[in-house]
Protein backbone atom coordinates (compact mmCIF):
# COMPACT_ATOMS: atom_id res chain seq x y z
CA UNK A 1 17.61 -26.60 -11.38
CA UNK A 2 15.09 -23.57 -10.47
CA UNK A 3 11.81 -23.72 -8.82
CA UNK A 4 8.94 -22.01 -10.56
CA UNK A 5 7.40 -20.05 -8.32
CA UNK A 6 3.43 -20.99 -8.57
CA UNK A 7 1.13 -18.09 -8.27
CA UNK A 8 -1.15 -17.13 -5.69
CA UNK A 9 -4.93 -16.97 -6.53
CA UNK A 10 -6.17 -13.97 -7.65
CA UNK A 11 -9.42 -13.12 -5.58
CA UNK A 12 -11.58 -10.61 -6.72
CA UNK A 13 -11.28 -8.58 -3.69
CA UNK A 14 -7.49 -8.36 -4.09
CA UNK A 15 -7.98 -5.90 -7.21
CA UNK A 16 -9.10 -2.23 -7.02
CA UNK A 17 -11.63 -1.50 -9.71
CA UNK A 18 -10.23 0.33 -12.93
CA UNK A 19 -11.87 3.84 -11.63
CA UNK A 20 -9.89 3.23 -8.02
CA UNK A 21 -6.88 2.56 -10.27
CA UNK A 22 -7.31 5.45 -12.68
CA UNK A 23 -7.81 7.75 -9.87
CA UNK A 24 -4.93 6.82 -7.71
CA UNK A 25 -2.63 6.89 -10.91
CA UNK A 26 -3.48 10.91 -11.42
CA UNK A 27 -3.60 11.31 -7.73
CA UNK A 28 0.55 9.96 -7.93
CA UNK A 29 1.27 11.75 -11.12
CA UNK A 30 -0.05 15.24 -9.78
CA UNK A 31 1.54 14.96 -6.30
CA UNK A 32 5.14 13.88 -7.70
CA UNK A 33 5.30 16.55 -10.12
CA UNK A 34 3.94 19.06 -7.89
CA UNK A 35 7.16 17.56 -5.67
CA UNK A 36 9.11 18.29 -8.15
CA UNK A 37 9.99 14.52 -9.01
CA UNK A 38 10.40 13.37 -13.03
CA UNK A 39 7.46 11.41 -14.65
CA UNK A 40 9.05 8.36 -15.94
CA UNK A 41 8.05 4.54 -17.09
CA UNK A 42 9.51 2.89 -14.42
CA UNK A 43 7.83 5.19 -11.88
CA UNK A 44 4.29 4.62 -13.79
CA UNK A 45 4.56 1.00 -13.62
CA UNK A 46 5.14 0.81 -10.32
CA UNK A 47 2.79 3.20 -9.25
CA UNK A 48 -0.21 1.34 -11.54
CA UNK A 49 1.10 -2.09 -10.04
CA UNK A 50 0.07 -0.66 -6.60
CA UNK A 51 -3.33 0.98 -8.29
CA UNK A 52 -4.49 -2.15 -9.32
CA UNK A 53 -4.02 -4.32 -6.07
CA UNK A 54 -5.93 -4.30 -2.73
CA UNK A 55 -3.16 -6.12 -1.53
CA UNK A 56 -0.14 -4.59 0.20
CA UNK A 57 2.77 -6.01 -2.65
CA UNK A 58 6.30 -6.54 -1.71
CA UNK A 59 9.11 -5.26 -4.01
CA UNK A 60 9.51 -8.45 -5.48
CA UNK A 61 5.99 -8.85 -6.34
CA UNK A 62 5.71 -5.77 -8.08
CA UNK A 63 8.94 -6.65 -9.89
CA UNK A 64 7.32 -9.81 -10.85
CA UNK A 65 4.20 -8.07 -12.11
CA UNK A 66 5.79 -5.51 -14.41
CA UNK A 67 8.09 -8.06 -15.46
CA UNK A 68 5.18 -10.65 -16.53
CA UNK A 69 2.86 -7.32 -18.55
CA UNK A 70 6.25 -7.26 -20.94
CA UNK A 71 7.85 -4.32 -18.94
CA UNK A 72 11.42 -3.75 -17.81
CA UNK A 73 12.39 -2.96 -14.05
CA UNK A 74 14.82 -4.08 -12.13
CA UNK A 75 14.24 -4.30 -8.11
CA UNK A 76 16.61 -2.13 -6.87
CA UNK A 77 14.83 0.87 -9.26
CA UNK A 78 11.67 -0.89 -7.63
CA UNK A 79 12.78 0.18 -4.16
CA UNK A 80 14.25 3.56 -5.07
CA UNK A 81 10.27 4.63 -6.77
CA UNK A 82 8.72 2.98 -3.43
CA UNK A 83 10.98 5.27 -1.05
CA UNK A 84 10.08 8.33 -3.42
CA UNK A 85 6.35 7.38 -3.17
CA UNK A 86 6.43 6.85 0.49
CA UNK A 87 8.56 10.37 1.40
CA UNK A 88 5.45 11.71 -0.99
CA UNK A 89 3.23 9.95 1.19
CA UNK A 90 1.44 8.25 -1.69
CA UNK A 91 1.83 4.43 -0.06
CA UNK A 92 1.96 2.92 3.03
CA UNK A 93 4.13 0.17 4.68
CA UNK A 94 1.81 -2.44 5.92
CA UNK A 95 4.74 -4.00 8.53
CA UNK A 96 2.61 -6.93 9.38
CA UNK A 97 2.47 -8.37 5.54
CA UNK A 98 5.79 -6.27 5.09
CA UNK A 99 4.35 -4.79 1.50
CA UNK A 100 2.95 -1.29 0.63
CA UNK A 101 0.04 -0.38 -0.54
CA UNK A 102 -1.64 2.89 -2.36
CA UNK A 103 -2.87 5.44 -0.28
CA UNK A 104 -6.64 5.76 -1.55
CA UNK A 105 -7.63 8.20 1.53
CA UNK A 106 -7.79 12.21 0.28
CA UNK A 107 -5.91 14.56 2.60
CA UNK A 108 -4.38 11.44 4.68
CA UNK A 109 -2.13 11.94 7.74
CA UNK A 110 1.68 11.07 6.74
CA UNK A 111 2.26 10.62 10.06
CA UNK A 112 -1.06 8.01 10.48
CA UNK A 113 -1.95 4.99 8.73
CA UNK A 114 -4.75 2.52 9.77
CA UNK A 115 -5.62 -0.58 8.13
CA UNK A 116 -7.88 -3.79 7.66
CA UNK A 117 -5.61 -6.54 6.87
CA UNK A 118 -6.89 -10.14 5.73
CA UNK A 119 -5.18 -12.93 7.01
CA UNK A 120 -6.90 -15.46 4.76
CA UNK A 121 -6.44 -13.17 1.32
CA UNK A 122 -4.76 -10.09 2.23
CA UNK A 123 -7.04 -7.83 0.84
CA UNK A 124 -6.06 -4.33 2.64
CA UNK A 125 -8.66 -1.56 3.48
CA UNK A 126 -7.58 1.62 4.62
CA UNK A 127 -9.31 3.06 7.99
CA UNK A 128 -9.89 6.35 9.30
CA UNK A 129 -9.69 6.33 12.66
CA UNK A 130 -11.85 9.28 15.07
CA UNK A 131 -9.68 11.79 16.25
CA UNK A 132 -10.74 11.12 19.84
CA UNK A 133 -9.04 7.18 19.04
CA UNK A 134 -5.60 8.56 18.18
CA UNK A 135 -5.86 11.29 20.90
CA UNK A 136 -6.36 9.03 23.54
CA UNK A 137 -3.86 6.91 21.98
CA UNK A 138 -0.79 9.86 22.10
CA UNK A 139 -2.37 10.38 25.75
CA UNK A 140 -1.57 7.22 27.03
CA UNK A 141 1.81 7.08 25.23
CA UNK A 142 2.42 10.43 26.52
CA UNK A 143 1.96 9.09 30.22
CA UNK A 144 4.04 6.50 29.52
CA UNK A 145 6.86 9.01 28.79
CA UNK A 146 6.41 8.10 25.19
CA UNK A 147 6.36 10.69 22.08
CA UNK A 148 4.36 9.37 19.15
CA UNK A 149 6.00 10.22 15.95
CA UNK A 150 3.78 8.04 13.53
CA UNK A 151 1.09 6.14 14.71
CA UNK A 152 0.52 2.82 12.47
CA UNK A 153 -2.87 1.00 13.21
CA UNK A 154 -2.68 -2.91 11.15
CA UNK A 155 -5.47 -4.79 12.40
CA UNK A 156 -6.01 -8.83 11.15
CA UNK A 157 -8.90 -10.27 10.52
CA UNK A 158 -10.93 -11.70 7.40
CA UNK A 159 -12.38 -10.01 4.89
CA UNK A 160 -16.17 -10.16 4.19
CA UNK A 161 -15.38 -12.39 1.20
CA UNK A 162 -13.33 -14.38 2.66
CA UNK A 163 -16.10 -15.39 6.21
CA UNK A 164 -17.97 -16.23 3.14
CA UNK A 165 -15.50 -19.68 2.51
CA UNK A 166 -15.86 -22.62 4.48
């Protein structure tokens, strides 16, 4: 017999507001046709699953959440529209919660993602990190005989909403 899977609670700081949403929606839209991608459903779902979340999703989870609104996906097209929007540089990989998550941040770095990951809730917050942080960074890498390619911040911690349980 199969297991339902039970849901997770859905915190308040796990969902982007509707104008965060919106925004990164047109953001997506504009910047895949202006790659010369096609605008289609399956695409638009996926890319308003990861609008509305403040969590970094898995493939599976925005599967599940397409699915479970009455729309039709199946996980391998789920992948395929994540690798477009990540060559696009529309989403990052958050490696430590292995999900992606909507880049929110105007003019971001392709090559740099920082985040604010919550280990109780796993809210996400993007982070901008001074120049003089990631130079220092590549400096020390450099000394170490090391080129940086990408440089991927992920830093754990909780949330304000979540210091706020007991």
């Amino acid at each position: 017999m199969k297991e339902r899977r039970t849901r997770e609670p859905q915190l308040a700081c796990n969902h982007a507001s509707p104008e965060e949403a919106r925004s990164f929606e047109e953001l997506a839209l504009k910047e895949l046709r202006e790659a010369g991608y096609r605008i289609t459903m399956p695409r638009v779902q996926v890319i308003r699953a990861l609008g509305e979340s403040n969590k970094a999703l898995s493939a599976y989870a925005i599967h599940e959440r397409i699915i479970s609104t009455g729309g039709k996906i199946d996980v391998v097209s789920v992948y395929r529209i994540l690798a477009t929007l990540q060559e696009v540089g529309l989403i990052h990989h958050i490696g430590v919660v292995d999900g992606y998550f909507a880049c929110r941040q105007a003019g971001a770095d392709r090559d740099r993602s920082e985040h604010l990951i919550c280990e109780s809730c796993g809210c996400v917050t993007e982070l901008s990190l001074p120049t003089s942080i990631v130079a220092t960074t590549e400096e020390q890498a450099q000394k170490a005989g090391f080129k940086v390619t990408n440089l991927k911040v992920e830093i754990l911690g909780k949330c304000t909403h979540c210091q706020g349980k007991a």
